[in-house]
C-alpha atoms as a PDB file:
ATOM      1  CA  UNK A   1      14.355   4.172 -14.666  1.00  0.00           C
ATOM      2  CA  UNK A   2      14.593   0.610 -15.809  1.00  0.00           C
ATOM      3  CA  UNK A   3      13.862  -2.342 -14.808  1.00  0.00           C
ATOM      4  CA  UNK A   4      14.422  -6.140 -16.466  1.00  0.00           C
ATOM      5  CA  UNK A   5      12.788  -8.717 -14.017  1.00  0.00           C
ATOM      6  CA  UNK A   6      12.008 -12.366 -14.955  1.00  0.00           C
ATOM      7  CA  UNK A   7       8.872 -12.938 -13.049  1.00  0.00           C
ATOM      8  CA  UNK A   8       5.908 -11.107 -12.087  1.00  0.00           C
ATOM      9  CA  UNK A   9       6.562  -8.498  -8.895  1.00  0.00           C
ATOM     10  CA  UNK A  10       4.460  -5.751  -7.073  1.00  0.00           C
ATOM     11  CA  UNK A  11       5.823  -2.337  -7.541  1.00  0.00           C
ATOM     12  CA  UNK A  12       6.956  -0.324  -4.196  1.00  0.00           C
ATOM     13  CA  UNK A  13       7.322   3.130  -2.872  1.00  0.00           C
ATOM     14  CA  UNK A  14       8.511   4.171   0.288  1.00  0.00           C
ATOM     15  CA  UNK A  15       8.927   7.548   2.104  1.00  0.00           C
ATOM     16  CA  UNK A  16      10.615   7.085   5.636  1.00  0.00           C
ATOM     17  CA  UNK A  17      12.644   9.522   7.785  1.00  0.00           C
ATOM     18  CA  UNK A  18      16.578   9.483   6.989  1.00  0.00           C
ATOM     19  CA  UNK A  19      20.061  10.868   8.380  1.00  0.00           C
ATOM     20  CA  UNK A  20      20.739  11.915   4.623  1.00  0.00           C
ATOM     21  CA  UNK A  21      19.486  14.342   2.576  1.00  0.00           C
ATOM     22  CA  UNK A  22      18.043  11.652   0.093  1.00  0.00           C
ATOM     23  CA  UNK A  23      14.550  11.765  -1.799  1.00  0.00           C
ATOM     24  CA  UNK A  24      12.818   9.444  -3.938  1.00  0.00           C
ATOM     25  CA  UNK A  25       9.021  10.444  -3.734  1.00  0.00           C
ATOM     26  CA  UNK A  26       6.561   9.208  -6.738  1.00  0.00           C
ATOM     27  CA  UNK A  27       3.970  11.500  -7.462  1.00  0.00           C
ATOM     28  CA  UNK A  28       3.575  10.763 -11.188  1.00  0.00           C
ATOM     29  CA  UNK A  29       3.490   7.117 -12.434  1.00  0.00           C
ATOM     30  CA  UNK A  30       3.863   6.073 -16.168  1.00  0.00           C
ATOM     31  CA  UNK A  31       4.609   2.202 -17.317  1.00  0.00           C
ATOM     32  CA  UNK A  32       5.909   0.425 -20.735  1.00  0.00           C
ATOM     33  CA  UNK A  33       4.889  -3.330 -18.150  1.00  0.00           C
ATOM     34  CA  UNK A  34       2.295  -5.430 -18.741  1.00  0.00           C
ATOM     35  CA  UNK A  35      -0.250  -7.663 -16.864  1.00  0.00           C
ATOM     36  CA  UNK A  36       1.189  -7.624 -12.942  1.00  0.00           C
ATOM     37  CA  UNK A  37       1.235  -6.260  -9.082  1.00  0.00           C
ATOM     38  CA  UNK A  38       2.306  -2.842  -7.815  1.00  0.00           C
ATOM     39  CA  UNK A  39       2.990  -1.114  -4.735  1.00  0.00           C
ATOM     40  CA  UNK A  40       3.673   2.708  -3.753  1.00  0.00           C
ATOM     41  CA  UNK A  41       4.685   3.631  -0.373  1.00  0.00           C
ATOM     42  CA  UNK A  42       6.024   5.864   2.550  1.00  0.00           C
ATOM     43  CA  UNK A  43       7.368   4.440   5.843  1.00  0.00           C
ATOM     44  CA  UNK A  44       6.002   4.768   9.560  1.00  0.00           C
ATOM     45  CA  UNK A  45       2.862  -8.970  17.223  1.00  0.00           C
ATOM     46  CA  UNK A  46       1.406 -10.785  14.534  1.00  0.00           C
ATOM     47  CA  UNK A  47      -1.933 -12.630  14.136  1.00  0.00           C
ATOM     48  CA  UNK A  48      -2.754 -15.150  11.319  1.00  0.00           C
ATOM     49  CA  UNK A  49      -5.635 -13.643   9.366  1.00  0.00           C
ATOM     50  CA  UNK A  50      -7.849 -10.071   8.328  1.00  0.00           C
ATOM     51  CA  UNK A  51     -11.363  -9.664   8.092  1.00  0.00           C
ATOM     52  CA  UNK A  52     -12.892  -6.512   6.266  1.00  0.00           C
ATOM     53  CA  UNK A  53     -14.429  -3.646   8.446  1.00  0.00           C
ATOM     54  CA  UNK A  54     -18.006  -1.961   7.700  1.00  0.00           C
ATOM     55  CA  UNK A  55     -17.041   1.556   9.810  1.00  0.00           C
ATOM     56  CA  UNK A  56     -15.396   2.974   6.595  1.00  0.00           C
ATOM     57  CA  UNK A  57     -16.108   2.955   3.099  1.00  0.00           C
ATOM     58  CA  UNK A  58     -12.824   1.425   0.958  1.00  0.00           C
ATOM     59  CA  UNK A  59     -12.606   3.665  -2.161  1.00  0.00           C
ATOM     60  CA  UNK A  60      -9.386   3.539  -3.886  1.00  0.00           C
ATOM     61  CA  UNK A  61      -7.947   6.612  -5.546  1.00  0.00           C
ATOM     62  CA  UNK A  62      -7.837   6.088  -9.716  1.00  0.00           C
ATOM     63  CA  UNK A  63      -4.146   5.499 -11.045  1.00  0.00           C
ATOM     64  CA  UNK A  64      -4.475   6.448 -15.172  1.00  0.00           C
ATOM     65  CA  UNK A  65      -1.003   4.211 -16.523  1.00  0.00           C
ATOM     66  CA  UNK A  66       0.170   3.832 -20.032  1.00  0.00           C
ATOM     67  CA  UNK A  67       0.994   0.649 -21.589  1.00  0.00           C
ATOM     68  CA  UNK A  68       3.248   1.140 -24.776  1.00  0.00           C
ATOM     69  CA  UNK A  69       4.769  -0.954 -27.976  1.00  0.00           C
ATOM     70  CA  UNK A  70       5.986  -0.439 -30.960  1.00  0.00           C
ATOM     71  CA  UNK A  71       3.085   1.186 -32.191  1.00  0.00           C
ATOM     72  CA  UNK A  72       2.136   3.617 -29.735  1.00  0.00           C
ATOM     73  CA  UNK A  73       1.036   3.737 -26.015  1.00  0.00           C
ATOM     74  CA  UNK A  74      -3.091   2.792 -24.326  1.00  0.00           C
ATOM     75  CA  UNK A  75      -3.994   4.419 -21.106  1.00  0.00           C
ATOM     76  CA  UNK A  76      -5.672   1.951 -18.636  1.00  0.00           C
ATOM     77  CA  UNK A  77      -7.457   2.795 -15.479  1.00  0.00           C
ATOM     78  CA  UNK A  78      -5.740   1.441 -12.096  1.00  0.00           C
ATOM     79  CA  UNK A  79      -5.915   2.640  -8.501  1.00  0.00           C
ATOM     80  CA  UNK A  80      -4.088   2.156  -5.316  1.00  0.00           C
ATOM     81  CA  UNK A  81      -4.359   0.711  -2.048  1.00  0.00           C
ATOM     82  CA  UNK A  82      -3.395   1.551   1.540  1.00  0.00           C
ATOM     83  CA  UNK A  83      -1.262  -1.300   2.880  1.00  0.00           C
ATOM     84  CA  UNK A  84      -3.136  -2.864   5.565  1.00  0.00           C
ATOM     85  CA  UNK A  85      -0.796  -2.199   8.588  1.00  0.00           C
ATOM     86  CA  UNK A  86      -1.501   1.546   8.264  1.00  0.00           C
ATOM     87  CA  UNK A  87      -5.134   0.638   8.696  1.00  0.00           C
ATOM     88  CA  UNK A  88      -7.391   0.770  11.837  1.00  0.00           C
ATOM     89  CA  UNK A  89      -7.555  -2.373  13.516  1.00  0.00           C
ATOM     90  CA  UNK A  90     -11.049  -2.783  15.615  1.00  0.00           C
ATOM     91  CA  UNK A  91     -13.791  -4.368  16.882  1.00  0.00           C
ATOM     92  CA  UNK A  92     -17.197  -2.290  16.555  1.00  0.00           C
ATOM     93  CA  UNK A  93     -15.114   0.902  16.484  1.00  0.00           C
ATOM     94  CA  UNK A  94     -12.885   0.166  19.949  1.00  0.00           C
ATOM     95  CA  UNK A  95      -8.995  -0.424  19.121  1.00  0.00           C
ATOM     96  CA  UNK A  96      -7.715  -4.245  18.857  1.00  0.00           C
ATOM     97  CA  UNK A  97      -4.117  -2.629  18.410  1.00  0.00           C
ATOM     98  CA  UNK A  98      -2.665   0.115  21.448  1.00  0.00           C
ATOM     99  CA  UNK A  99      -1.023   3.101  21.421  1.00  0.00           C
ATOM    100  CA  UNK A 100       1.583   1.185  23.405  1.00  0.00           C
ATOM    101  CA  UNK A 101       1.903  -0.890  20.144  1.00  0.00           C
ATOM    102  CA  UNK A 102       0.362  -4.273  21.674  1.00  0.00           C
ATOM    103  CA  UNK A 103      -3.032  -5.804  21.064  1.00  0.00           C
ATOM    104  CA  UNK A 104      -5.530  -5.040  23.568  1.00  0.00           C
ATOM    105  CA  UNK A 105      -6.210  -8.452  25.921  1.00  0.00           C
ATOM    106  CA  UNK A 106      -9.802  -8.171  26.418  1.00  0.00           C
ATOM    107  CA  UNK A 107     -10.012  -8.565  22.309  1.00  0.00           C
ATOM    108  CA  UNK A 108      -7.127  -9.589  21.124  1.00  0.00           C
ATOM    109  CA  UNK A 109      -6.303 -13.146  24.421  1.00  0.00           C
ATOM    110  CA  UNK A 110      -4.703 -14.772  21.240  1.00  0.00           C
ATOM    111  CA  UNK A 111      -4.053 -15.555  18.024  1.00  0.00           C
ATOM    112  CA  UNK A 112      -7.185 -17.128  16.984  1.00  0.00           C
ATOM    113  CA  UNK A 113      -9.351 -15.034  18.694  1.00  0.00           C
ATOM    114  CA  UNK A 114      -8.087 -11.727  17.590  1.00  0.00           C
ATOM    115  CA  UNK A 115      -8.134 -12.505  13.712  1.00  0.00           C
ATOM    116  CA  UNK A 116     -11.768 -13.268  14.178  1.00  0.00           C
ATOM    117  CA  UNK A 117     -13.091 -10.255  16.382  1.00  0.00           C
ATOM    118  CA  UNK A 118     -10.746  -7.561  14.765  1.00  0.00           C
ATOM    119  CA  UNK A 119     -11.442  -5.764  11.218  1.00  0.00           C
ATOM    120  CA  UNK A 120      -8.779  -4.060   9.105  1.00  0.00           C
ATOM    121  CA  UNK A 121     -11.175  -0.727   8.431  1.00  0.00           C
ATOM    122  CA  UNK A 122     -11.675   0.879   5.152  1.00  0.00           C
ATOM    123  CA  UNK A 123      -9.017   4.123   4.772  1.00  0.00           C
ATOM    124  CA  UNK A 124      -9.888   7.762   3.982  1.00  0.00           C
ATOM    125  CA  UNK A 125      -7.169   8.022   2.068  1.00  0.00           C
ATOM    126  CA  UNK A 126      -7.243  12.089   2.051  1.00  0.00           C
ATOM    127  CA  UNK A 127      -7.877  13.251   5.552  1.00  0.00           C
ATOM    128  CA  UNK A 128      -6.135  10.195   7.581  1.00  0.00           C
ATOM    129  CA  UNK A 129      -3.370   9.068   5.122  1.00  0.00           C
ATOM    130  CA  UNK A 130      -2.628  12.768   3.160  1.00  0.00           C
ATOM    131  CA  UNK A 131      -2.610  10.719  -0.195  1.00  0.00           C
ATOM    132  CA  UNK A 132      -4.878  12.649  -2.931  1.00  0.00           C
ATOM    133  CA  UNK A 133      -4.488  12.189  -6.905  1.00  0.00           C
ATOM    134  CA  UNK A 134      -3.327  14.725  -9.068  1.00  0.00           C
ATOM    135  CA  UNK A 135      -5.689  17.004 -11.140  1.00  0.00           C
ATOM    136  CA  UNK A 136      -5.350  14.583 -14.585  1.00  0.00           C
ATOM    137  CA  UNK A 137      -5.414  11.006 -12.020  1.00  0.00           C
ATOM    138  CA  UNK A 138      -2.145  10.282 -13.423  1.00  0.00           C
ATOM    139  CA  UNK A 139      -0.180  10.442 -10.505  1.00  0.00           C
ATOM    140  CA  UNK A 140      -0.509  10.663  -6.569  1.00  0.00           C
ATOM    141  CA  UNK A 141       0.414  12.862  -4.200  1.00  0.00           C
ATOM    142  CA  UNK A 142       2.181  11.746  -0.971  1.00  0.00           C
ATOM    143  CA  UNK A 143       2.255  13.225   2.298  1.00  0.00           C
ATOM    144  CA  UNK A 144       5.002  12.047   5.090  1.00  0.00           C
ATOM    145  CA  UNK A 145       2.967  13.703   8.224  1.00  0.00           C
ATOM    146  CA  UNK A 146      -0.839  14.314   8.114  1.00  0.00           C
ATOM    147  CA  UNK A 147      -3.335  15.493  11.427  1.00  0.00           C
ATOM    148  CA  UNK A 148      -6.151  13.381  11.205  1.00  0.00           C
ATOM    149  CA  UNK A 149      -8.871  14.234  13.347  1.00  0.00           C
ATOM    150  CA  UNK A 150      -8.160  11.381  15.661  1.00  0.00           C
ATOM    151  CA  UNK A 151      -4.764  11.210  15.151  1.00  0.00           C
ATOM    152  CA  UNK A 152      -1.521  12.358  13.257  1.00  0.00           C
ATOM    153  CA  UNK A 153      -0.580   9.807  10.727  1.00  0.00           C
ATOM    154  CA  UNK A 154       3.205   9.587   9.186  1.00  0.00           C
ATOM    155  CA  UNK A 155       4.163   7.948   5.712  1.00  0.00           C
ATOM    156  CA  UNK A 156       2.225   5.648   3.940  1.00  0.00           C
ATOM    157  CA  UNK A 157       2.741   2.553   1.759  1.00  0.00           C
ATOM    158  CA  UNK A 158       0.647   2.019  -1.453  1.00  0.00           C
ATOM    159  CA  UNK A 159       0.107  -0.715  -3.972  1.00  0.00           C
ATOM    160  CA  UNK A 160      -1.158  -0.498  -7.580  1.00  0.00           C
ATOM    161  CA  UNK A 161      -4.067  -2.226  -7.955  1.00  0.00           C
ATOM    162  CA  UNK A 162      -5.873  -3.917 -11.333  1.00  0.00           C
ATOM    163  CA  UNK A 163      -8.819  -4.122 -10.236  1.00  0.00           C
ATOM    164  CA  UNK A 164     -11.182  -3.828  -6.845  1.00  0.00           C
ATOM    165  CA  UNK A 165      -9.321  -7.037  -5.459  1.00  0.00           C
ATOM    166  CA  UNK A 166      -6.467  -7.784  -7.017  1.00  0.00           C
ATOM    167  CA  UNK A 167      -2.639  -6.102  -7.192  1.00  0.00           C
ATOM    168  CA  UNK A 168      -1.579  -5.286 -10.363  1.00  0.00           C
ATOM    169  CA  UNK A 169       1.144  -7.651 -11.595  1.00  0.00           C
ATOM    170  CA  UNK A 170       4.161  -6.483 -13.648  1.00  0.00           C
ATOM    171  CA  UNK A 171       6.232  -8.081 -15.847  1.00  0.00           C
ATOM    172  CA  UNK A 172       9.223  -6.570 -17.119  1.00  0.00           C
ATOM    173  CA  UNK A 173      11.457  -8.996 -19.220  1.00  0.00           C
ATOM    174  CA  UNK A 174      12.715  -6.843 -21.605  1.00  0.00           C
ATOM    175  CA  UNK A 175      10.465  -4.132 -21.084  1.00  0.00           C
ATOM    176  CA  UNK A 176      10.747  -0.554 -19.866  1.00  0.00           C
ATOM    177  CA  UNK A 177       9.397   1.019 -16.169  1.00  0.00           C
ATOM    178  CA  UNK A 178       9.427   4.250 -16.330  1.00  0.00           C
ATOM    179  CA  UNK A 179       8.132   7.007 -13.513  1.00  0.00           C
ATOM    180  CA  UNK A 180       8.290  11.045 -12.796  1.00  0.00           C
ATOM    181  CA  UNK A 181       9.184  12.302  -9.452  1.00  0.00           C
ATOM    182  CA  UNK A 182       8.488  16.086  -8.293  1.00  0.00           C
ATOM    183  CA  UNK A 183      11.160  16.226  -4.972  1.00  0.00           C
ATOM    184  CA  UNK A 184      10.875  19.839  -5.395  1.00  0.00           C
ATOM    185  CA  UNK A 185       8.896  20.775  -1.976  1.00  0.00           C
ATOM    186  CA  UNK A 186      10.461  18.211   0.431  1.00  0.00           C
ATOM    187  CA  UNK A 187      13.141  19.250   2.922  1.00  0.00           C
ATOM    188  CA  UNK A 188      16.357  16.955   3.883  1.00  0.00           C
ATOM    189  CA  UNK A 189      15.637  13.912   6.473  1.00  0.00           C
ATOM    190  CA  UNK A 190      13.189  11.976   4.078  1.00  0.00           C
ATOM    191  CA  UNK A 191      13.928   8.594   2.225  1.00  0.00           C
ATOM    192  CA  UNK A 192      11.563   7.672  -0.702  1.00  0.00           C
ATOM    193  CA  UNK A 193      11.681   4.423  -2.377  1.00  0.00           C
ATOM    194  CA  UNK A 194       9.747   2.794  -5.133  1.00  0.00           C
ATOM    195  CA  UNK A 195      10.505  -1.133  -5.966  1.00  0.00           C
ATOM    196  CA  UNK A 196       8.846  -3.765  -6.761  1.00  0.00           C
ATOM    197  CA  UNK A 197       8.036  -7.232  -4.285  1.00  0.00           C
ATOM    198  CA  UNK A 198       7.215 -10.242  -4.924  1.00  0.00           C
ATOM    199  CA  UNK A 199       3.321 -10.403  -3.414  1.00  0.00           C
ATOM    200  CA  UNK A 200       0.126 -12.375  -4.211  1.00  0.00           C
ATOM    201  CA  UNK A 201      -1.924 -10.749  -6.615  1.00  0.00           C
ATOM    202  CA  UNK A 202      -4.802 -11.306  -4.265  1.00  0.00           C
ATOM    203  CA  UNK A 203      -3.297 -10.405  -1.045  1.00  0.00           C
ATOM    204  CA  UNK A 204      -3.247 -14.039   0.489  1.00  0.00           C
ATOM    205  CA  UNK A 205      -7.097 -13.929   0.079  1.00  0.00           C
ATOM    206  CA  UNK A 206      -8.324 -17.377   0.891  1.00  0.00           C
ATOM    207  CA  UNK A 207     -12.250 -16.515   1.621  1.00  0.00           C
ATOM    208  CA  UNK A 208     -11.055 -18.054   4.881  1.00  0.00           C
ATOM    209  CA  UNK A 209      -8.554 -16.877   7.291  1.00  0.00           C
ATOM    210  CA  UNK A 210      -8.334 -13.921   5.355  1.00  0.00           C
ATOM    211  CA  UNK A 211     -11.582 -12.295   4.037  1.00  0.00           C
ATOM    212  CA  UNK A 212      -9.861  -8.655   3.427  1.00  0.00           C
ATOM    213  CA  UNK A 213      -7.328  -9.552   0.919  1.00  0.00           C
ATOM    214  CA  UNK A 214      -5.559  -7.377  -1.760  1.00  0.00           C
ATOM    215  CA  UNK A 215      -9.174  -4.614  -1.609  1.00  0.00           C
ATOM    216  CA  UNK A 216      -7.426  -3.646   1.487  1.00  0.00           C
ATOM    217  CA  UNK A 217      -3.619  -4.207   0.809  1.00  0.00           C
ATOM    218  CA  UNK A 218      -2.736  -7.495   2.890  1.00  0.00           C
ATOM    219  CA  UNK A 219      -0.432  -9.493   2.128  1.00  0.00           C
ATOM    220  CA  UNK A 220       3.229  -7.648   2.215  1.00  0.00           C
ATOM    221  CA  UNK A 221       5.929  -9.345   1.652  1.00  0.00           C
ATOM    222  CA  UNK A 222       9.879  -8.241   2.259  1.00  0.00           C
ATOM    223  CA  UNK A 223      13.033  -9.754   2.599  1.00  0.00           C
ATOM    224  CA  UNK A 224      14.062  -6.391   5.242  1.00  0.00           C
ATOM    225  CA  UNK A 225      11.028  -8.792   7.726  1.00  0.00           C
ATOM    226  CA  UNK A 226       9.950  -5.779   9.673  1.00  0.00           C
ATOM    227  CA  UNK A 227       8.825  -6.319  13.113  1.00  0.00           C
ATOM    228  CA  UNK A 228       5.849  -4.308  12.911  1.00  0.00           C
ATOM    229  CA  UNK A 229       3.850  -5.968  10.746  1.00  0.00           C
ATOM    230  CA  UNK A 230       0.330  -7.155  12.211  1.00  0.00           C
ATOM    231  CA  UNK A 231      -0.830  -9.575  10.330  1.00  0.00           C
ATOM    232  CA  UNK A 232       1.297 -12.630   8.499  1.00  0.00           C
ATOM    233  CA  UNK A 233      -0.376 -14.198   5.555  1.00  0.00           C
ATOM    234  CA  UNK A 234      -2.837 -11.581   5.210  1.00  0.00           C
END
């Protein structure tokens, strides 16, 4: 795969349900870029900042990438992140966000109020989110459905990160992406996608209205404006 961008974007991947028989599903990731933001992921009211939980422990799986030239390729050590609207949205562990896909009054009686009682919680990326890294931490692993112990969880969306807080940012100008995807155990009815957004590299961190920032994958950005997105700006 290549790709020959202009500016600085954040790298995609996306695994939704489909009509066709159609699969795109990373679960090795190699790249010729350098310097930029990345995002992996698979598909399943809006409030005007994020604050961090404490509940849950954010530890992002490692993502080994090569960088190459003329004169041979360097691994460097990334990881990625769980996008933030996959994440558990509470106050003291009771839900801001219901299961009839509304925020909950009593926390949530508006805008304001809600960014600043809610927490986007840390992710267990294994047991909640069925995303693991593989054996050499060159690639990840990507479940569509997974049974939590709370709850059954479907796709996922992922970014690359550069460091703890901030999205690694590609750019490709006359450079080489280049990725290996194993399709081999998936069935027909799935969609997977990985692309690269524009984002910013720290999530819309602004120490202020948003205190979670890229750590715990705010700030998504996409011209498709889905109407499930929780947060805006953050």
């Amino acid at each position: 795969a290549q790709a020959i961008l202009a500016q600085a974007r954040v790298l995609k991947i996306a695994l939704r349900p489909q009509t066709a028989c159609q699969v795109i599903l990373m679960t090795s990731l190699s790249t010729m870029a350098r310097g930029s933001a990345s995002l992996l992921g698979l598909l399943g009211s809006a409030v005007m900042a994020q604050q961090p939980g404490t509940l849950q422990p954010e530890v992002h799986p490692d993502l080994w990438m090569q960088e190459c030239s003329a004169s041979g390729c360097d691994w460097q050590k990334g990881s990625v992140v769980m996008d933030a609207n996959w994440r558990w949205i509470n106050k003291g562990g009771q839900n801001c966000y219901t299961n009839d896909d509304t925020w909950d009054p009593a926390l949530c009686s508006d805008p304001v109020t809600c960014a600043q009682t809610c927490s986007v919680e840390g992710a267990d990326y294994a047991s909640t989110y069925g995303v693991t890294t593989n054996s050499f931490k060159d690639g990840v692993n990507l479940k569509f459905v997974t049974e939590g112990q709370y709850s059954s969880n479907y796709g996922s969306r992922l970014y690359v990160m550069d460091s703890e807080d901030k999205y690694k940012m590609f750019r490709l100008k006359n450079r080489e992406f280049t990725f290996t995807v194993d399709d081999s155990t998936l069935t027909c009815g799935l969609n997977g996608a990985l692309y690269f957004v524009e984002m910013d590299q720290r999530g819309d961190w602004d120490g202020h209205n948003n205190n979670a920032g890229a750590k715990y994958g705010t700030g998504y950005c996409d011209a498709q404006c889905p109407h499930d997105i929780k947060f805006m700006k953050g």
